[in-house]
N, C-alpha and C. Protein backbone atom coordinates (compact mmCIF):
# COMPACT_ATOMS: atom_id res chain seq x y z
N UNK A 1 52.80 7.12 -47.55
CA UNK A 1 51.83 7.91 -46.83
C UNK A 1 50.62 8.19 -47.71
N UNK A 2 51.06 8.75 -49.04
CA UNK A 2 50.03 8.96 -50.29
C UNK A 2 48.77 7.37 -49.99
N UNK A 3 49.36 6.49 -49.98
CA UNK A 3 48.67 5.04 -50.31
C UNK A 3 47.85 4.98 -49.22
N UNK A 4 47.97 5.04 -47.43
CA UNK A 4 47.41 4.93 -46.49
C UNK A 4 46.11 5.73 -46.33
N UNK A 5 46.75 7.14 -46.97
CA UNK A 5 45.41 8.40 -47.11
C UNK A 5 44.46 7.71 -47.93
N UNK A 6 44.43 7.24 -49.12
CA UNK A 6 43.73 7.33 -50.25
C UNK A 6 42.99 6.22 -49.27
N UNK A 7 43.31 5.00 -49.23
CA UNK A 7 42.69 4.18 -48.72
C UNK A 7 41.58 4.84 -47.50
N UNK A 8 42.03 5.37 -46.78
CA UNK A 8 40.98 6.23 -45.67
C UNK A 8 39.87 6.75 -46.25
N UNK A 9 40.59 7.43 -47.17
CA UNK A 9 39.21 8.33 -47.85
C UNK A 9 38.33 7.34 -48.76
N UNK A 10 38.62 6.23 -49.17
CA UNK A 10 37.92 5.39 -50.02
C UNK A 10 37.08 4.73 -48.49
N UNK A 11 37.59 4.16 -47.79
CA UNK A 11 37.16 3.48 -46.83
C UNK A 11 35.90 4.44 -46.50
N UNK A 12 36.64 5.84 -45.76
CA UNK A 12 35.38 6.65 -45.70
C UNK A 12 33.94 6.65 -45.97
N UNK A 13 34.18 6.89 -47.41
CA UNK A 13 32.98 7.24 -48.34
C UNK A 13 31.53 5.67 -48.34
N UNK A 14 32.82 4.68 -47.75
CA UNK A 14 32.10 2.81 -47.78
C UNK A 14 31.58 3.36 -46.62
N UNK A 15 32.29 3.80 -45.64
CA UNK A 15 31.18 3.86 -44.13
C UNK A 15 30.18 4.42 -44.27
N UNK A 16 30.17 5.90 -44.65
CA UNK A 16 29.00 6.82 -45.15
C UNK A 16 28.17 6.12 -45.98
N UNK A 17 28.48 5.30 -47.13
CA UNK A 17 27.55 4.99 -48.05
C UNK A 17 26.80 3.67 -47.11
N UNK A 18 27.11 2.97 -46.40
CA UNK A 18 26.76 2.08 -45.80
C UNK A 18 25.87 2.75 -44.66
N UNK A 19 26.01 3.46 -44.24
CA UNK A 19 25.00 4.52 -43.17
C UNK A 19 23.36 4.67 -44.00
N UNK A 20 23.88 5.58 -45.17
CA UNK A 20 23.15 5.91 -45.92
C UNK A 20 22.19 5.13 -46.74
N UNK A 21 22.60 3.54 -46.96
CA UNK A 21 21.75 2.67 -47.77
C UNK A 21 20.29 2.41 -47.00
N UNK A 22 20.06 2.28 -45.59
CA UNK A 22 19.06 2.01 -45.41
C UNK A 22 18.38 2.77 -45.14
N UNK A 23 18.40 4.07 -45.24
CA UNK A 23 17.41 5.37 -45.72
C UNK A 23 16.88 5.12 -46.76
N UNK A 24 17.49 4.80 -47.78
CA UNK A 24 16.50 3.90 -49.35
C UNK A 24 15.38 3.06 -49.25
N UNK A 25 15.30 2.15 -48.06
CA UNK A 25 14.64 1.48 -48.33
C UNK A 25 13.39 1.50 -47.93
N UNK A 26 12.45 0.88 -47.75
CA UNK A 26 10.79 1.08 -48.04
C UNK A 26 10.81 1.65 -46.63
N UNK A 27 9.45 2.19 -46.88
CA UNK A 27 9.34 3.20 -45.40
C UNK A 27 8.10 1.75 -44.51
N UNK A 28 8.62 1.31 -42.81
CA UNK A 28 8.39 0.51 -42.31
C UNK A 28 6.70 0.78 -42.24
N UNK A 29 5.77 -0.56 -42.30
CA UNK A 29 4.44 0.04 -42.53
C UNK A 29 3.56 0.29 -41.42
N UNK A 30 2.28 0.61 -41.43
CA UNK A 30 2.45 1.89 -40.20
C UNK A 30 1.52 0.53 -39.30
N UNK A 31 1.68 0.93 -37.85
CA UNK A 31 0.35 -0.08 -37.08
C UNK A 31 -0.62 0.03 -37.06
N UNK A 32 -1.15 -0.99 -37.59
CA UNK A 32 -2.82 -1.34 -38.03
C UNK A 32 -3.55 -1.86 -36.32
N UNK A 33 -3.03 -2.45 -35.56
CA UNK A 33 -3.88 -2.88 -34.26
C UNK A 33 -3.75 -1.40 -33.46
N UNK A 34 -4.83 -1.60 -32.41
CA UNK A 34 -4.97 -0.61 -31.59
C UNK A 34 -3.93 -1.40 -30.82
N UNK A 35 -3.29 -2.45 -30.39
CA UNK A 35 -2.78 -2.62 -29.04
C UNK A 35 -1.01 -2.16 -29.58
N UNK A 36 -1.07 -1.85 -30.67
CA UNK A 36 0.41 -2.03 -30.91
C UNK A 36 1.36 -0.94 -30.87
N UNK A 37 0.68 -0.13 -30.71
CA UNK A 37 1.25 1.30 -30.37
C UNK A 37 0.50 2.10 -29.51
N UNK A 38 1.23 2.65 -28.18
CA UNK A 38 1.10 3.76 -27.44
C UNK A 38 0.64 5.11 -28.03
N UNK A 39 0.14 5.55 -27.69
CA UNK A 39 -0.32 7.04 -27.70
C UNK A 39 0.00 7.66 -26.42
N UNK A 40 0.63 8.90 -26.43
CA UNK A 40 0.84 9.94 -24.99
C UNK A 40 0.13 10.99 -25.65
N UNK A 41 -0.93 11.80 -25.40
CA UNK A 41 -1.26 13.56 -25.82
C UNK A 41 -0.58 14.19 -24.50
N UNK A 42 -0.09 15.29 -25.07
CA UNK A 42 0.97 16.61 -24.65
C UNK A 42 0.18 16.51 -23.43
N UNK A 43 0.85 16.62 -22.14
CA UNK A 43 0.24 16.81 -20.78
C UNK A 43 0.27 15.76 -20.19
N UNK A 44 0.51 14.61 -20.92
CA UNK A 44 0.11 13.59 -20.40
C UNK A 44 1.55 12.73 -19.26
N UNK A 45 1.08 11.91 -18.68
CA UNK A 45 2.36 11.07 -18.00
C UNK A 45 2.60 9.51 -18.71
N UNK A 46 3.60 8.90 -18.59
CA UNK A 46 4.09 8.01 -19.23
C UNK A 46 3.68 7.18 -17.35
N UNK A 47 2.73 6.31 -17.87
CA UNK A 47 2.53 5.30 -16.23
C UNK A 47 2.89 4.13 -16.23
N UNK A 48 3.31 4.03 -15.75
CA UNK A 48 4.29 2.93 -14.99
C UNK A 48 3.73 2.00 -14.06
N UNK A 49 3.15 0.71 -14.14
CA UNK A 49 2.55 -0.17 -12.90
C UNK A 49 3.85 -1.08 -11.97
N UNK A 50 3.71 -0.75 -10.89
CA UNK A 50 5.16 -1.72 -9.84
C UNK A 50 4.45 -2.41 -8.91
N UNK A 51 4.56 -3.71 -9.45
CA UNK A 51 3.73 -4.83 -8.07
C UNK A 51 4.96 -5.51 -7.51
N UNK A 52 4.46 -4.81 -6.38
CA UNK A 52 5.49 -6.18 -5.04
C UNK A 52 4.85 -6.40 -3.92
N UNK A 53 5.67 -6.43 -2.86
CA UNK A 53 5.11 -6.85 -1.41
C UNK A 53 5.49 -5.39 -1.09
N UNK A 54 4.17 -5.08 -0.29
CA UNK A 54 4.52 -3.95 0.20
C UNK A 54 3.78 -3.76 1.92
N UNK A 55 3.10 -4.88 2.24
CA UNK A 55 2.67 -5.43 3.10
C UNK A 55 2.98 -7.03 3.44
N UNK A 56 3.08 -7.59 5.05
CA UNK A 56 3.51 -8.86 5.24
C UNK A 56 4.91 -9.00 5.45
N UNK A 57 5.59 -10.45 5.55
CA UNK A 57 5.86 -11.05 5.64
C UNK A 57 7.60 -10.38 4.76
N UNK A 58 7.22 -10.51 3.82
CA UNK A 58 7.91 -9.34 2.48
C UNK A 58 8.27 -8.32 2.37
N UNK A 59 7.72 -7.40 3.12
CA UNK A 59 7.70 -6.43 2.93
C UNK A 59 8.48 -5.52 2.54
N UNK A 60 9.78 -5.63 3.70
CA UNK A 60 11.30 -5.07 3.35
C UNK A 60 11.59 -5.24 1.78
N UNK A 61 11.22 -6.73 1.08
CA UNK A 61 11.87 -6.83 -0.40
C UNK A 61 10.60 -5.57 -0.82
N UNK A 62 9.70 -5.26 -1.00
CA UNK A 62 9.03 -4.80 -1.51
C UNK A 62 9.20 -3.43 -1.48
N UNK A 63 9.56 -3.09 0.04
CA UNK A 63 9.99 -1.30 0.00
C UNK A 63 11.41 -1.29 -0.57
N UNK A 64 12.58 -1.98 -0.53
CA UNK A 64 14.14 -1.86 -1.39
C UNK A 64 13.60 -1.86 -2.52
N UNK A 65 12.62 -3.00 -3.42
CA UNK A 65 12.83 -2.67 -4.76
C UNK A 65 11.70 -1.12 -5.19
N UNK A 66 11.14 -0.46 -4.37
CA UNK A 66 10.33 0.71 -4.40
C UNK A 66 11.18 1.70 -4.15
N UNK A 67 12.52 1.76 -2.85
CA UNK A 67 13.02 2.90 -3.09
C UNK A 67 14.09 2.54 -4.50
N UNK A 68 14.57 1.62 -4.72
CA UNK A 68 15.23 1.71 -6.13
C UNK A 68 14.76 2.34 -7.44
N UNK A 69 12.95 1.85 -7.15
CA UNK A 69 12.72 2.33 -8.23
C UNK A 69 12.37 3.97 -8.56
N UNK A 70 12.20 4.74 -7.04
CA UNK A 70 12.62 5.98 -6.66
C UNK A 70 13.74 6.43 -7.33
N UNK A 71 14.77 5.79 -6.95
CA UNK A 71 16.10 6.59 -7.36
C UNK A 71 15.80 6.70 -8.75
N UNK A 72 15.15 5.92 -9.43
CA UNK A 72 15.69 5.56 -10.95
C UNK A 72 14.85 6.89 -11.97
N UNK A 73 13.45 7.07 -11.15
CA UNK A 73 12.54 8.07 -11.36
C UNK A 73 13.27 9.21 -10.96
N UNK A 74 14.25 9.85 -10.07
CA UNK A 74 14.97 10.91 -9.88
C UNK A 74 16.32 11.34 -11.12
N UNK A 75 16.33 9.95 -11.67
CA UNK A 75 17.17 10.13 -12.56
C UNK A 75 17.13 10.13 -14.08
N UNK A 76 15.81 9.51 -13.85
CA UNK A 76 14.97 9.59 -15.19
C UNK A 76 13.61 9.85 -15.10
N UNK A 77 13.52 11.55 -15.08
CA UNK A 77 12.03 11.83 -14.58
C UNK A 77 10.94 11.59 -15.30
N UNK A 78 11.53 11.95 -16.88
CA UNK A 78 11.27 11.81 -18.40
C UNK A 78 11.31 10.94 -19.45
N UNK A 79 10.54 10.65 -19.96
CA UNK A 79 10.99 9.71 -21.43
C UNK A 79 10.36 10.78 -22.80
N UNK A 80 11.38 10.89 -23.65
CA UNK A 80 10.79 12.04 -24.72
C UNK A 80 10.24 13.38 -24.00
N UNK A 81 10.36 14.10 -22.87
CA UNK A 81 9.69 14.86 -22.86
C UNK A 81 8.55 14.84 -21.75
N UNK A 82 7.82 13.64 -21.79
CA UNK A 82 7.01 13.10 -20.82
C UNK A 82 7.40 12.52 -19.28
N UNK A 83 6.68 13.56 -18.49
CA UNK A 83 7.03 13.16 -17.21
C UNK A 83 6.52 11.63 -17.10
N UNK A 84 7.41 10.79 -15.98
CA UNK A 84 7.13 9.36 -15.87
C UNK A 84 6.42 9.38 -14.03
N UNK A 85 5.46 9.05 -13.95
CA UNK A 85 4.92 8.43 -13.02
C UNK A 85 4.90 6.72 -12.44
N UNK A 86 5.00 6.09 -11.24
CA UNK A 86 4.82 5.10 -10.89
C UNK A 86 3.89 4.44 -10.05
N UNK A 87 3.30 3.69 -10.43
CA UNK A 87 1.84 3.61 -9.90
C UNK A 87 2.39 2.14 -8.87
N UNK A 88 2.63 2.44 -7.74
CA UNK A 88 2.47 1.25 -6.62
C UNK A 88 1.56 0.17 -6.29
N UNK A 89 1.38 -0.87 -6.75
CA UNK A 89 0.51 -1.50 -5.55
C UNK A 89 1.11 -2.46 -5.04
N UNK A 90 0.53 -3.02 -4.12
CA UNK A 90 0.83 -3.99 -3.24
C UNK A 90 0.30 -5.31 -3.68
N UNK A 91 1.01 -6.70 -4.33
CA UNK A 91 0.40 -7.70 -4.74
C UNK A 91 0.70 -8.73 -3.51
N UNK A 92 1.42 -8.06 -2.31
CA UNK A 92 1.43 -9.41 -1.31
C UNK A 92 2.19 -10.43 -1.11
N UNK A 93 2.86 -10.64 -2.37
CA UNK A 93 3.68 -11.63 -2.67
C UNK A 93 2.79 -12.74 -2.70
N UNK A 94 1.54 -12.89 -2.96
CA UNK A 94 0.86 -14.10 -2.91
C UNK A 94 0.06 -14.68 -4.11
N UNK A 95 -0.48 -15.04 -4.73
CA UNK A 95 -0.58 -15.55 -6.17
C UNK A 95 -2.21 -14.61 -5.87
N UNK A 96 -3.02 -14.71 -5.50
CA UNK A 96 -4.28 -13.89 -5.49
C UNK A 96 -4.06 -12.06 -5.34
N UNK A 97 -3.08 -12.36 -4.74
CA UNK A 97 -2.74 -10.47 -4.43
C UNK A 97 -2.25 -9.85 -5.76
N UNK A 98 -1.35 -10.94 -6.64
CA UNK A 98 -0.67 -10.79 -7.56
C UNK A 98 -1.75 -10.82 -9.10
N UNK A 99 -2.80 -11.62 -9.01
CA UNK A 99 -3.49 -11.72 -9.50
C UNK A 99 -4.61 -10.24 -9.47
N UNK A 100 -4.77 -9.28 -8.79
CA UNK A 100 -5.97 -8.33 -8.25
C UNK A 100 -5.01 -7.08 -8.69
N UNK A 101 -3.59 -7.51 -8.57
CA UNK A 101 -2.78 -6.20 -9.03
C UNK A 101 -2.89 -6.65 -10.27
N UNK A 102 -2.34 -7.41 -11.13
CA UNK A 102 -2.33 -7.57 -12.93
C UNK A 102 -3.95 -7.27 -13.20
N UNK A 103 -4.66 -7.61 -12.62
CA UNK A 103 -6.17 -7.10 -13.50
C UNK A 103 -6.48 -5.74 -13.17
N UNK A 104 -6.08 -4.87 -12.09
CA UNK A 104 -6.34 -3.99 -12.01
C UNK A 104 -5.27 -3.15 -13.00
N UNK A 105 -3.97 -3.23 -13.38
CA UNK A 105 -3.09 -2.91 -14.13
C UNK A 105 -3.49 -3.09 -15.81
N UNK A 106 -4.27 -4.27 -15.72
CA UNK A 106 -4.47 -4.35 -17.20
C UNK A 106 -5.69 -3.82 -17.49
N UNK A 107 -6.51 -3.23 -16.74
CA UNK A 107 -8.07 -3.03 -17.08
C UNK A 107 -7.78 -1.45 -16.62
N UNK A 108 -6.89 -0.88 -16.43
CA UNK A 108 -6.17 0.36 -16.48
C UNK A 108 -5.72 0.90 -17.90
N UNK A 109 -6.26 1.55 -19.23
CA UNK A 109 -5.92 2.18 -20.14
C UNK A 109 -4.61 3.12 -20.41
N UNK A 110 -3.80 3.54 -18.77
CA UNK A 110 -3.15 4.29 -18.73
C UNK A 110 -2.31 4.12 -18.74
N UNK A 111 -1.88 2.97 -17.82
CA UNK A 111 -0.83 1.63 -17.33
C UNK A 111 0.10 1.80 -19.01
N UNK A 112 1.21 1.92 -19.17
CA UNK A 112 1.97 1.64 -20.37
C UNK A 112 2.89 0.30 -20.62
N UNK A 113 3.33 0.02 -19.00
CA UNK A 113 3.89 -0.71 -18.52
C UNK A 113 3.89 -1.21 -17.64
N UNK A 114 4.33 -2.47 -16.78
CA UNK A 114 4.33 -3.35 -15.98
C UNK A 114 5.55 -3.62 -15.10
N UNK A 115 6.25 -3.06 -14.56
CA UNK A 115 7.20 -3.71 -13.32
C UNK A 115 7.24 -4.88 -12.30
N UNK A 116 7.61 -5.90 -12.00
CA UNK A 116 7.56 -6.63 -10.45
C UNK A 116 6.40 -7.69 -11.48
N UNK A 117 5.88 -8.15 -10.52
CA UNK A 117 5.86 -9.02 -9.21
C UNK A 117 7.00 -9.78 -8.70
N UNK A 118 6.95 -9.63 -7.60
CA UNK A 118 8.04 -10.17 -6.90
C UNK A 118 7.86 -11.79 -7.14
């Protein structure tokens, strides 16, 4: 029994020290581009862009994957603290519709992220 303990506690101290080694090492260096890191100031919402069909032909796929993405916002209202918003549009399901939603999404500063196109 003596032999099984000792071993634990040696083992132990390997897990901990193995936790602990990469706290030593160099601190990761910080981002130099503007595109490479997010900024939120306090107040702010974490936005969210969701392109699908939400008109046409499509439509039904476009409102299921919208109320899904409902539920998911009821269940995760927050990220860090920051309320999450979802910004809808309608790309049509058509390569020009889809096209008018990504430029309007990307020429959006607020936009953090991108969901869909269908």
């Amino acid at each position: 029994m003596f032999k099984s303990s000792k071993w634990a506690v040696v083992l132990g101290a390997l897990v901990a020290a193995a936790m602990l080694l990469p706290a030593c090492g160099p601190k990761p260096p910080e981002v130099e581009d503007e595109w490479g890191v997010a900024v939120i100031k306090p107040g702010e919402k974490v936005r969210i862009g969701a392109a699908m069909a939400l008109s046409g032909d499509l439509a039904v796929l476009g409102e299921d994957i919208k109320y899904g993405m409902d539920l998911i916002l009821e269940d995760i209202p927050e990220i860090k603290g920051f309320p999450v918003e979802i910004v809808y549009e309608d790309d049509m399901c058509t390569g020009e519709g889809g096209t008018a939603v990504g430029n309007k999404f990307a020429a959006d500063p607020t936009i953090l992220a991108v969901a869909g196109h269908m």
